[in-house]
PDB file of N, CA and C in Angstrom:
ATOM      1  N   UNK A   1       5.248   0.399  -5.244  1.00  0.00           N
ATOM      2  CA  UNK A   1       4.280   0.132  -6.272  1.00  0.00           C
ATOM      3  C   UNK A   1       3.050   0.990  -6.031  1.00  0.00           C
ATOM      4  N   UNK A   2       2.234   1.639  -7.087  1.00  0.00           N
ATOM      5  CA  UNK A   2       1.224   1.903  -6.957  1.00  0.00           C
ATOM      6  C   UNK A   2      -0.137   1.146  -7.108  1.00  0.00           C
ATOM      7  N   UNK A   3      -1.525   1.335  -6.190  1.00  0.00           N
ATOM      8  CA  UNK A   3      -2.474   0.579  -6.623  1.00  0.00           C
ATOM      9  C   UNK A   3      -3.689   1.529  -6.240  1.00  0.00           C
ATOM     10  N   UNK A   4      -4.419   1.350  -6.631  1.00  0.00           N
ATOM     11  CA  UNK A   4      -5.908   2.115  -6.678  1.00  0.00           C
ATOM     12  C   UNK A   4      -7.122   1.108  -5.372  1.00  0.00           C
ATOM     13  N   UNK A   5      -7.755   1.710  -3.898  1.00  0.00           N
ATOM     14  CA  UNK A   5      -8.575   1.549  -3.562  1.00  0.00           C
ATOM     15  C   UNK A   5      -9.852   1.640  -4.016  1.00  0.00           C
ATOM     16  N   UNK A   6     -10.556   1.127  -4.773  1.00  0.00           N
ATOM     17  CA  UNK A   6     -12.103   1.653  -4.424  1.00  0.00           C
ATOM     18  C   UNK A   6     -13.237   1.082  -3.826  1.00  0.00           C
ATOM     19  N   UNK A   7     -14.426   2.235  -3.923  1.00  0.00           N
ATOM     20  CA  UNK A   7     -15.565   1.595  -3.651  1.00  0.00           C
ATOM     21  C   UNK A   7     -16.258   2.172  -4.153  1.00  0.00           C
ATOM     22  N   UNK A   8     -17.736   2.007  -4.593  1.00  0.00           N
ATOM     23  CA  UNK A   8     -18.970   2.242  -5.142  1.00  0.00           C
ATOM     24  C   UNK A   8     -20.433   2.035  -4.916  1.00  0.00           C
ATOM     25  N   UNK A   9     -20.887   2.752  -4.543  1.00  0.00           N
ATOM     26  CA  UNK A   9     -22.310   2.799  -4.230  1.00  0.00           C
ATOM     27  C   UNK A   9     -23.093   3.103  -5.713  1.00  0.00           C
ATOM     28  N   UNK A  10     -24.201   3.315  -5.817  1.00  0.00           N
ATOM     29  CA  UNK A  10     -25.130   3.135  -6.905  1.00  0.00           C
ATOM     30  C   UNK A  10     -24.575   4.701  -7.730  1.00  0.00           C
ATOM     31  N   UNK A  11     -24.614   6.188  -6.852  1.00  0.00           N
ATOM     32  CA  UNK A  11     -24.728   7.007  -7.554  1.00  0.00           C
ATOM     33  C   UNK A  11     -23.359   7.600  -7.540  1.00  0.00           C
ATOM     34  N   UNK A  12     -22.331   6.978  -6.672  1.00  0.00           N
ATOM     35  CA  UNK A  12     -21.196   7.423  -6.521  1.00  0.00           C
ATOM     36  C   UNK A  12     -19.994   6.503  -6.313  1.00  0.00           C
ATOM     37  N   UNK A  13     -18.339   6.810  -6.653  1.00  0.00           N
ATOM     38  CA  UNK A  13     -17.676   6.030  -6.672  1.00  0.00           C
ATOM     39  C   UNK A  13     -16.286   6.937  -6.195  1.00  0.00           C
ATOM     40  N   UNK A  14     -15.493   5.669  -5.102  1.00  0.00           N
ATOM     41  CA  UNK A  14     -14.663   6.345  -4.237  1.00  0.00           C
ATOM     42  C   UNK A  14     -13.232   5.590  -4.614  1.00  0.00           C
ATOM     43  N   UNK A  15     -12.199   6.865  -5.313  1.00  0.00           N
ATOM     44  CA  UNK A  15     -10.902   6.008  -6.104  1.00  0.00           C
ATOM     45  C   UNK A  15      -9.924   6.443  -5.124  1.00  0.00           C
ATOM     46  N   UNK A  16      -9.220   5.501  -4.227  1.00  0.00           N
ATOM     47  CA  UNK A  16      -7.721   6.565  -3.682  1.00  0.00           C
ATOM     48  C   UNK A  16      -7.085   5.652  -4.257  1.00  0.00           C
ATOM     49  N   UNK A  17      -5.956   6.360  -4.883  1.00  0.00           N
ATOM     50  CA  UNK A  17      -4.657   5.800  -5.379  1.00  0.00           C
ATOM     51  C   UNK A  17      -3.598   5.680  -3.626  1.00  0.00           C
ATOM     52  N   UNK A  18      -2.550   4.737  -3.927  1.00  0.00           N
ATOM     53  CA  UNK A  18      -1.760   4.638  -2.740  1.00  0.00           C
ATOM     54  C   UNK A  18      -0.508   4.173  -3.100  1.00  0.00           C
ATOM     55  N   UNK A  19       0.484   4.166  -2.500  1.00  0.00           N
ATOM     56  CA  UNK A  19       1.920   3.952  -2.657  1.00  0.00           C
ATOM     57  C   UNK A  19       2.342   2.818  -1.984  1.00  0.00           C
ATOM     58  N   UNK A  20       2.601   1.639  -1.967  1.00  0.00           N
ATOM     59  CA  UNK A  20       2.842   0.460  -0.756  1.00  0.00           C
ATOM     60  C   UNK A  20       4.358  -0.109  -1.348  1.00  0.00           C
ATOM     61  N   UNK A  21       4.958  -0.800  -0.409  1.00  0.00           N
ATOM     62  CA  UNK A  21       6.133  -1.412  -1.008  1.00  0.00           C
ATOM     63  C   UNK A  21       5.739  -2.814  -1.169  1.00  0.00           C
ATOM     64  N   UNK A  22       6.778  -3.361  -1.922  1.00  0.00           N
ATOM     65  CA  UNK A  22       6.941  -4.408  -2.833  1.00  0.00           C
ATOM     66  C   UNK A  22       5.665  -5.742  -2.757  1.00  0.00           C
ATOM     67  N   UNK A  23       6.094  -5.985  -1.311  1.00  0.00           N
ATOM     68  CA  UNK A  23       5.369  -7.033  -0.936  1.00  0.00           C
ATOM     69  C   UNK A  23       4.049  -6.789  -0.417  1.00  0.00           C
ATOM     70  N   UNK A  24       3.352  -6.244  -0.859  1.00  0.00           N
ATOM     71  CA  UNK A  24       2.006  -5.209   0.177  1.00  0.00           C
ATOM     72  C   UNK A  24       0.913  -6.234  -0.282  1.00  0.00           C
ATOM     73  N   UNK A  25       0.023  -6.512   0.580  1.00  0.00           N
ATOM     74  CA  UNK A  25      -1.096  -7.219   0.447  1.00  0.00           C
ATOM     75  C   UNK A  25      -2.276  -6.403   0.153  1.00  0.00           C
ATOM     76  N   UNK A  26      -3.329  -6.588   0.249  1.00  0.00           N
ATOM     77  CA  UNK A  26      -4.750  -6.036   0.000  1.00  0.00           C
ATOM     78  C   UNK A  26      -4.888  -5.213   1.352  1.00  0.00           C
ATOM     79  N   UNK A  27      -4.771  -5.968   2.406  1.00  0.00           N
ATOM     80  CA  UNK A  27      -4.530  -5.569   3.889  1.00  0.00           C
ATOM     81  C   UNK A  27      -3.993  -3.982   3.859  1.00  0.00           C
ATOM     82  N   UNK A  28      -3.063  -4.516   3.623  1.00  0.00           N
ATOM     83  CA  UNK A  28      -2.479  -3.001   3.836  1.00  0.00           C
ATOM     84  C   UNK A  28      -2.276  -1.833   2.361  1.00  0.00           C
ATOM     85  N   UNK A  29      -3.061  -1.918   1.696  1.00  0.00           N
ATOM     86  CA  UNK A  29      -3.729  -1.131   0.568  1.00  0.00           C
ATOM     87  C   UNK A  29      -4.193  -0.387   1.417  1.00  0.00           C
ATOM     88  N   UNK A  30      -5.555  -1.169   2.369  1.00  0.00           N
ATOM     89  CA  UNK A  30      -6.801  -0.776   3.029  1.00  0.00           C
ATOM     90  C   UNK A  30      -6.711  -0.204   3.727  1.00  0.00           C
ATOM     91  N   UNK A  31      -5.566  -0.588   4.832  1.00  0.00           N
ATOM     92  CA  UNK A  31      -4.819   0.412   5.557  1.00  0.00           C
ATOM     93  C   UNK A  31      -4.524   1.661   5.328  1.00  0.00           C
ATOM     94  N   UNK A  32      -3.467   1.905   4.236  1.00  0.00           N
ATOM     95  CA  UNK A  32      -2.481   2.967   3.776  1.00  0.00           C
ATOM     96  C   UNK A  32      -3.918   3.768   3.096  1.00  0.00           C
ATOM     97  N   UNK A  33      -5.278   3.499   2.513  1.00  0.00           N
ATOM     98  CA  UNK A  33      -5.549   4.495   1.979  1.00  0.00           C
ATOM     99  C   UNK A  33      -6.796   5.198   3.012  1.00  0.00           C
ATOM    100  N   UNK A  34      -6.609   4.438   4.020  1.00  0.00           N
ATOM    101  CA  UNK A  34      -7.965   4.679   5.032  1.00  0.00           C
ATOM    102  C   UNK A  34      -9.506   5.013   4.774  1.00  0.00           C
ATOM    103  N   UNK A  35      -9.631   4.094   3.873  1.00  0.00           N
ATOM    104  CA  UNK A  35     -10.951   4.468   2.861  1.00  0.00           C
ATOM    105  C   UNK A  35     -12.176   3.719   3.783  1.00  0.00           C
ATOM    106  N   UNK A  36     -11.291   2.547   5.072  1.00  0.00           N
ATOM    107  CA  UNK A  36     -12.665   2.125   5.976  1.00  0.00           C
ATOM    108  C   UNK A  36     -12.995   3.276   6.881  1.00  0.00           C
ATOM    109  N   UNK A  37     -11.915   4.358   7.131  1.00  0.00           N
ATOM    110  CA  UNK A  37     -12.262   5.280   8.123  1.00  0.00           C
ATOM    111  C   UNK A  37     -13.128   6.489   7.451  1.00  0.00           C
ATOM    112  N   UNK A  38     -12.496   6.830   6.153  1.00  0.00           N
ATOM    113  CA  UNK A  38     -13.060   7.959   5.404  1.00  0.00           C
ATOM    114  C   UNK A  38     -14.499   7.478   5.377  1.00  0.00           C
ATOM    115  N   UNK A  39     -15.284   6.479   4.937  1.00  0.00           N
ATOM    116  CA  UNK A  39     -16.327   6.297   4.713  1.00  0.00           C
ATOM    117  C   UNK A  39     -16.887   5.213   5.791  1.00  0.00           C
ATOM    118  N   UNK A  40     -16.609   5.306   6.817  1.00  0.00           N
ATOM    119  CA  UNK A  40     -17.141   4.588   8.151  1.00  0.00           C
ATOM    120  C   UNK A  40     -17.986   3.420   7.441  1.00  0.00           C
ATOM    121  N   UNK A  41     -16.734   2.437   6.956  1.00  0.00           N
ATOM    122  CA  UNK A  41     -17.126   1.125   6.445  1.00  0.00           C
ATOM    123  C   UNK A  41     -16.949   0.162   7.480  1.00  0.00           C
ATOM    124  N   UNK A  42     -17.985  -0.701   7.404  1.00  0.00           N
ATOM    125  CA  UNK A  42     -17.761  -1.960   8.603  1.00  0.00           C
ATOM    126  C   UNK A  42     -17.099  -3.506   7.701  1.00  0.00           C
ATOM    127  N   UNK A  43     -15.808  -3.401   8.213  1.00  0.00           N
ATOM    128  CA  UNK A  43     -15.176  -4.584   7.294  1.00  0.00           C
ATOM    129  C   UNK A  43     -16.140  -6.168   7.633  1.00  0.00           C
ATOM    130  N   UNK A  44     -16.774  -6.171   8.320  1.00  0.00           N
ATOM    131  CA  UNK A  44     -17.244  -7.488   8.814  1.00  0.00           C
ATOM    132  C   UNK A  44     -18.389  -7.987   7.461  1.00  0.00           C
ATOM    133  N   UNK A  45     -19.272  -7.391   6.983  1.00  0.00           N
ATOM    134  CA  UNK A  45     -19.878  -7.388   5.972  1.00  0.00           C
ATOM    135  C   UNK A  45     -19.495  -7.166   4.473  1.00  0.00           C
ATOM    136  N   UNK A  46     -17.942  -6.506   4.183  1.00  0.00           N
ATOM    137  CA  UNK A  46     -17.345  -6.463   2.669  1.00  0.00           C
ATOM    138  C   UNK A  46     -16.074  -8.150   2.518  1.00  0.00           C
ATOM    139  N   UNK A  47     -16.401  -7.691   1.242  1.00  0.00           N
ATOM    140  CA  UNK A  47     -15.372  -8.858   0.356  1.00  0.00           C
ATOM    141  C   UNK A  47     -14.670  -7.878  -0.238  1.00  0.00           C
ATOM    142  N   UNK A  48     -13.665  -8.168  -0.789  1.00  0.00           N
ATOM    143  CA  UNK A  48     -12.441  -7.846  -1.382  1.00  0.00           C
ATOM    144  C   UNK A  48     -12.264  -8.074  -3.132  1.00  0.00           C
ATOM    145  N   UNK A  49     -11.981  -7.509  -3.938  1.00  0.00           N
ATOM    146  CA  UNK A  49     -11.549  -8.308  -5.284  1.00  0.00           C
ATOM    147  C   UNK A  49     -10.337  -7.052  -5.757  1.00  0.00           C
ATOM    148  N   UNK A  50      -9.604  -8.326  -6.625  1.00  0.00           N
ATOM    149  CA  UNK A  50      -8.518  -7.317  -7.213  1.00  0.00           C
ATOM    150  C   UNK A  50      -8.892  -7.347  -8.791  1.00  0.00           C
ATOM    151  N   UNK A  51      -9.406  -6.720  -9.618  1.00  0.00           N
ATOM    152  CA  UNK A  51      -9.876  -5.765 -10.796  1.00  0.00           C
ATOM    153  C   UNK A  51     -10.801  -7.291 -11.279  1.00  0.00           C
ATOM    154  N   UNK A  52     -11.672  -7.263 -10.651  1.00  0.00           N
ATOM    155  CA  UNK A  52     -13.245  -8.056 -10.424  1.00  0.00           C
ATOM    156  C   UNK A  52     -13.161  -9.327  -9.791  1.00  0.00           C
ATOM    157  N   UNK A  53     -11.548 -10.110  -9.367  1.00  0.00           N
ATOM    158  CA  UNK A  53     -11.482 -11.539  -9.293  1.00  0.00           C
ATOM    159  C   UNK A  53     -11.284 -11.392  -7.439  1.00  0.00           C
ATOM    160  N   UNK A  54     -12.037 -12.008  -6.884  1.00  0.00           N
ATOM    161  CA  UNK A  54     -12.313 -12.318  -5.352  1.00  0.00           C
ATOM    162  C   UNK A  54     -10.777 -12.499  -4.821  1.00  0.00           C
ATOM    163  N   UNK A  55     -10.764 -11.810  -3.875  1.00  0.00           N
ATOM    164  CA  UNK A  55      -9.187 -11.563  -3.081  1.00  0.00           C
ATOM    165  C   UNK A  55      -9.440 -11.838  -1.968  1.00  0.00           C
ATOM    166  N   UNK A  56      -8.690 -12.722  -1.231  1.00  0.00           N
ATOM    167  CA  UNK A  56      -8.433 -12.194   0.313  1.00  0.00           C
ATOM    168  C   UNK A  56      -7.395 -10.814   1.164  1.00  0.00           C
ATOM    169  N   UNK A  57      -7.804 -10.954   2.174  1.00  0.00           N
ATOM    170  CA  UNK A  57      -6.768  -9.824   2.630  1.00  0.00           C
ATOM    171  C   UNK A  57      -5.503 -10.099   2.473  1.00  0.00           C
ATOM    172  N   UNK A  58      -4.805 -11.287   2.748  1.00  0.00           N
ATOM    173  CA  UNK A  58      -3.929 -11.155   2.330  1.00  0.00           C
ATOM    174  C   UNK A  58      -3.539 -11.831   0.992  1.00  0.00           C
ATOM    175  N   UNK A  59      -3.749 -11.547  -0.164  1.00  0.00           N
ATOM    176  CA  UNK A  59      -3.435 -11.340  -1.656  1.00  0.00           C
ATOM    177  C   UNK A  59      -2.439 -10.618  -1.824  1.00  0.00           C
ATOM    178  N   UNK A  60      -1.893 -10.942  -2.699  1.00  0.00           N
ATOM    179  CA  UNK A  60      -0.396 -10.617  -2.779  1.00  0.00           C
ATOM    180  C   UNK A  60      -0.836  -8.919  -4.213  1.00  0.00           C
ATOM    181  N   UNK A  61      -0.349  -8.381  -3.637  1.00  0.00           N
ATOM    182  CA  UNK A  61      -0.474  -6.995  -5.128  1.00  0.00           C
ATOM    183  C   UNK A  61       0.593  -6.624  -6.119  1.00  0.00           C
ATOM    184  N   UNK A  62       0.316  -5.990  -7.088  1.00  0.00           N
ATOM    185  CA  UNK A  62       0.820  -5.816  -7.937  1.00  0.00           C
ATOM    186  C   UNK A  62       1.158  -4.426  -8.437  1.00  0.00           C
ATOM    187  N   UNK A  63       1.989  -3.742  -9.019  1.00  0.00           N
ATOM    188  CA  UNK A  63       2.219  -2.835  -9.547  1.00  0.00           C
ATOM    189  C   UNK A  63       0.866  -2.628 -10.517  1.00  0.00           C
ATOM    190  N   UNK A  64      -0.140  -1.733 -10.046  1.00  0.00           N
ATOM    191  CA  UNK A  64      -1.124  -0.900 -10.902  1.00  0.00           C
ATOM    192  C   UNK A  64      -2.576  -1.316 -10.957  1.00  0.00           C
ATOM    193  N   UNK A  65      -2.628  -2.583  -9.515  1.00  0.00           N
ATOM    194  CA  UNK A  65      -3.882  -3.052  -9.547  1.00  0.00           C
ATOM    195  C   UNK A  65      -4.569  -1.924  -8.610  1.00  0.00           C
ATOM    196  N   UNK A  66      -6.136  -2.857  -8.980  1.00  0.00           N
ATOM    197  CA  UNK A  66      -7.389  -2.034  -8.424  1.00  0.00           C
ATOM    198  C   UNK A  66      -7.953  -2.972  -7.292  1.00  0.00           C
ATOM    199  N   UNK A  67      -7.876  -2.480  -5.950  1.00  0.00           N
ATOM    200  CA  UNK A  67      -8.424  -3.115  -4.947  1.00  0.00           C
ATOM    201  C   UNK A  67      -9.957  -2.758  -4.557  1.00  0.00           C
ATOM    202  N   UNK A  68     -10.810  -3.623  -4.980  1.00  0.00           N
ATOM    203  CA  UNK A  68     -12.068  -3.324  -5.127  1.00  0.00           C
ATOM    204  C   UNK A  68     -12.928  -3.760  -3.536  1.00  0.00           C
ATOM    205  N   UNK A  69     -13.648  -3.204  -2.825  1.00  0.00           N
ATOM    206  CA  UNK A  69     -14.837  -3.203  -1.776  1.00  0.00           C
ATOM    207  C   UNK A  69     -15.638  -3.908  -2.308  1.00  0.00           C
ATOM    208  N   UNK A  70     -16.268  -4.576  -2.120  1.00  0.00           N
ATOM    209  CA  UNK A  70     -17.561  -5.391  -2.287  1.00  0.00           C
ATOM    210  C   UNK A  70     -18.190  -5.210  -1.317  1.00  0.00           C
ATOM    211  N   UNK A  71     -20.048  -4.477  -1.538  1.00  0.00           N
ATOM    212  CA  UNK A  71     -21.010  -4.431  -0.623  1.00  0.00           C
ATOM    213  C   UNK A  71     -21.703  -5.827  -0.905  1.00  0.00           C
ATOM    214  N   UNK A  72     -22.232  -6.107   0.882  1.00  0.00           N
ATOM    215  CA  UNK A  72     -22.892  -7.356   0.235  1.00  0.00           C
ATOM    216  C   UNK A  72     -24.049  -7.162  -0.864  1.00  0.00           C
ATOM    217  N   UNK A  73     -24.797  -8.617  -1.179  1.00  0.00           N
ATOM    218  CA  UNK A  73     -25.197  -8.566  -1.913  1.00  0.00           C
ATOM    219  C   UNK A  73     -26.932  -7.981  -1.354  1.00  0.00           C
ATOM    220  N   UNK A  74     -27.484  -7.492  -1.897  1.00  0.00           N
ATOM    221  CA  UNK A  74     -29.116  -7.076  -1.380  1.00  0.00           C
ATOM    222  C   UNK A  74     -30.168  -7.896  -1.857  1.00  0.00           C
ATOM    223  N   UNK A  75     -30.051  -8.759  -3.276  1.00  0.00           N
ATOM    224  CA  UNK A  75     -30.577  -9.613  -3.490  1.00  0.00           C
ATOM    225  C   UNK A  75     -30.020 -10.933  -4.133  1.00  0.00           C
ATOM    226  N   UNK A  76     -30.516 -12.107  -3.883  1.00  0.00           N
ATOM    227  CA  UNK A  76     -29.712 -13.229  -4.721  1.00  0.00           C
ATOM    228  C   UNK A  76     -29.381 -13.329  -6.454  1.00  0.00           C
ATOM    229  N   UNK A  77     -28.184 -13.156  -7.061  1.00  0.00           N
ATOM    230  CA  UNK A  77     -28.690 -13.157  -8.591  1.00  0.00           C
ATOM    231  C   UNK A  77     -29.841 -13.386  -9.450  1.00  0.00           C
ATOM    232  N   UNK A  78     -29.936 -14.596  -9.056  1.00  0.00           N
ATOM    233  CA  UNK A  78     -30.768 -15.299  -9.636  1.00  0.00           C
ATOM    234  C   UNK A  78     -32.309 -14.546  -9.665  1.00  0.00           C
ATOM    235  N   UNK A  79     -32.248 -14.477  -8.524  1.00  0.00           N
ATOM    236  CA  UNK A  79     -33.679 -13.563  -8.302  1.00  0.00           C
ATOM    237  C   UNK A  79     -34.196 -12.546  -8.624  1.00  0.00           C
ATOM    238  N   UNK A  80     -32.762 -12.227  -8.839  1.00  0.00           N
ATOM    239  CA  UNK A  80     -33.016 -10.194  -9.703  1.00  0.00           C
ATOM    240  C   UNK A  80     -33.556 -10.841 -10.943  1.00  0.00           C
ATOM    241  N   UNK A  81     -32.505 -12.107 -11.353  1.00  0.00           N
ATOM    242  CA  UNK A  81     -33.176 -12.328 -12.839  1.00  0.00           C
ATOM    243  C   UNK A  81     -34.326 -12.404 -13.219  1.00  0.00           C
ATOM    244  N   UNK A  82     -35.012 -13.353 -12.770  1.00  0.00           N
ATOM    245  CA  UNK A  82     -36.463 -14.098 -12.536  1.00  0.00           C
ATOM    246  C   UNK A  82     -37.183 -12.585 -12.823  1.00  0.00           C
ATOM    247  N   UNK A  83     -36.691 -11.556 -11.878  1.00  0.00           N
ATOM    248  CA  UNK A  83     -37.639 -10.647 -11.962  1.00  0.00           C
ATOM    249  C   UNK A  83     -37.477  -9.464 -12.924  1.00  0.00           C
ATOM    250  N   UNK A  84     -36.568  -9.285 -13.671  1.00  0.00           N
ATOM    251  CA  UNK A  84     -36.429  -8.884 -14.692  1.00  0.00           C
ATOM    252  C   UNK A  84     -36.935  -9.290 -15.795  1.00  0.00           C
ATOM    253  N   UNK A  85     -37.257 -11.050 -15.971  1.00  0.00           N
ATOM    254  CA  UNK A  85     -37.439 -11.547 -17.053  1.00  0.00           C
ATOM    255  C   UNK A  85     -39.382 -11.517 -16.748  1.00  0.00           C
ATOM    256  N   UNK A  86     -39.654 -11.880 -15.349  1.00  0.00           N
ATOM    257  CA  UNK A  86     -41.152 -11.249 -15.137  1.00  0.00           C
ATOM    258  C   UNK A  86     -41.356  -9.761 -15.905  1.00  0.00           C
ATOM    259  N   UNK A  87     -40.953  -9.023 -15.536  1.00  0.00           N
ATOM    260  CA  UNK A  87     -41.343  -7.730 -15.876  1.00  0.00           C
ATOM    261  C   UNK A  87     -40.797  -7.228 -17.027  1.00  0.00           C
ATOM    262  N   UNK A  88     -40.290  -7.971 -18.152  1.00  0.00           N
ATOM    263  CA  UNK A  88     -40.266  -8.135 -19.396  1.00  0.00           C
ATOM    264  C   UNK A  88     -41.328  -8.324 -20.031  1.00  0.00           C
ATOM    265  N   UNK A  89     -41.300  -9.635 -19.768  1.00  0.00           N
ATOM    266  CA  UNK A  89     -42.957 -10.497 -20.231  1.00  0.00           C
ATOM    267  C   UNK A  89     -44.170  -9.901 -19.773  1.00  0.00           C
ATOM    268  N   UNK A  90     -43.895  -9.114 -18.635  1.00  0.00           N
ATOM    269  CA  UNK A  90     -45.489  -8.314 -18.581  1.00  0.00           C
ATOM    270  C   UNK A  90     -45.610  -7.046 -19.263  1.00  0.00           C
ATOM    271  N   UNK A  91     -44.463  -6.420 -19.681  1.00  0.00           N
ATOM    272  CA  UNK A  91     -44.368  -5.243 -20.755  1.00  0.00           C
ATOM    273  C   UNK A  91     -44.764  -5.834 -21.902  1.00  0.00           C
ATOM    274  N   UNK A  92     -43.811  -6.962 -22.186  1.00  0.00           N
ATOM    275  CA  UNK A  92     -44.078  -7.454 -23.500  1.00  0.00           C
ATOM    276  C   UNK A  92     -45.668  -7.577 -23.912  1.00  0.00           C
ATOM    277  N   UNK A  93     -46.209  -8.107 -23.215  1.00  0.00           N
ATOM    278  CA  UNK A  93     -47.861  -8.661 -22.463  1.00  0.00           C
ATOM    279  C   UNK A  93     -48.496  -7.329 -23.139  1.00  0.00           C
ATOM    280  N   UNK A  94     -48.099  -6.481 -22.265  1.00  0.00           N
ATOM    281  CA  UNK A  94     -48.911  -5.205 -21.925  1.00  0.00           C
ATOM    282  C   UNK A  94     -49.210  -4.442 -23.955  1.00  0.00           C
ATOM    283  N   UNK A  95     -47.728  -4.627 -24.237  1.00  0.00           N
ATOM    284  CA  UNK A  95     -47.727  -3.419 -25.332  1.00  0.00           C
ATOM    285  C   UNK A  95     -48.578  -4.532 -26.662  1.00  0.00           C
ATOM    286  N   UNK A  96     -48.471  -5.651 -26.756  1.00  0.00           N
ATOM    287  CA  UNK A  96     -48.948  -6.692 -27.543  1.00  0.00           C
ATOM    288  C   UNK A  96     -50.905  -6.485 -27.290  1.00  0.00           C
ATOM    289  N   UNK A  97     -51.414  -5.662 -26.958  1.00  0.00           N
ATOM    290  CA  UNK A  97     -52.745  -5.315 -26.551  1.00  0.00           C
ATOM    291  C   UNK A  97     -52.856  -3.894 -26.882  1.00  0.00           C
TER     292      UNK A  97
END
């Protein structure tokens, strides 16, 4: 079966396609495409998803999925929100003058 590794940083994004047999987990996606060595990733800090839905390593794969890296997170959702919706309202603020 084929499946697609990636990962993504803000300005760039890293696709290896890979070949695994039948029964291949996420595990050994990660393995076969060596994308923790190519990009000296520390598995202790990533999560896993298969085409956006949270995976463990061992998740069972599929013919043509996307095994996705997850960096942690840098800020809490919520909080980005709050501050988006701040700095709305102070534009909004601003141009209303």
């Amino acid at each position: 079966m084929k499946v697609e590794v990636c990962y993504a940083l803000p300005d760039v994004a890293t696709r290896i396609p890979v070949v695994l047999d039948a029964h291949a987990t996420v595990e050994d996606a990660l393995v076969r495409s060596r994308i923790e060595d190519l990009l000296a990733l520390d598995r202790s800090g990533l999560t896993f998803a298969i085409f956006g839905r949270r995976a463990t390593l061992d998740a069972a794969l599929h013919d043509g999925d996307r095994v996705e890296i997850l960096r942690p997170l840098t800020i809490d959702p919520m909080q980005a929100r709050r501050l988006r919706a701040r700095k709305a309202s102070a534009k909004a603020s601003a141009s209303e003058r």
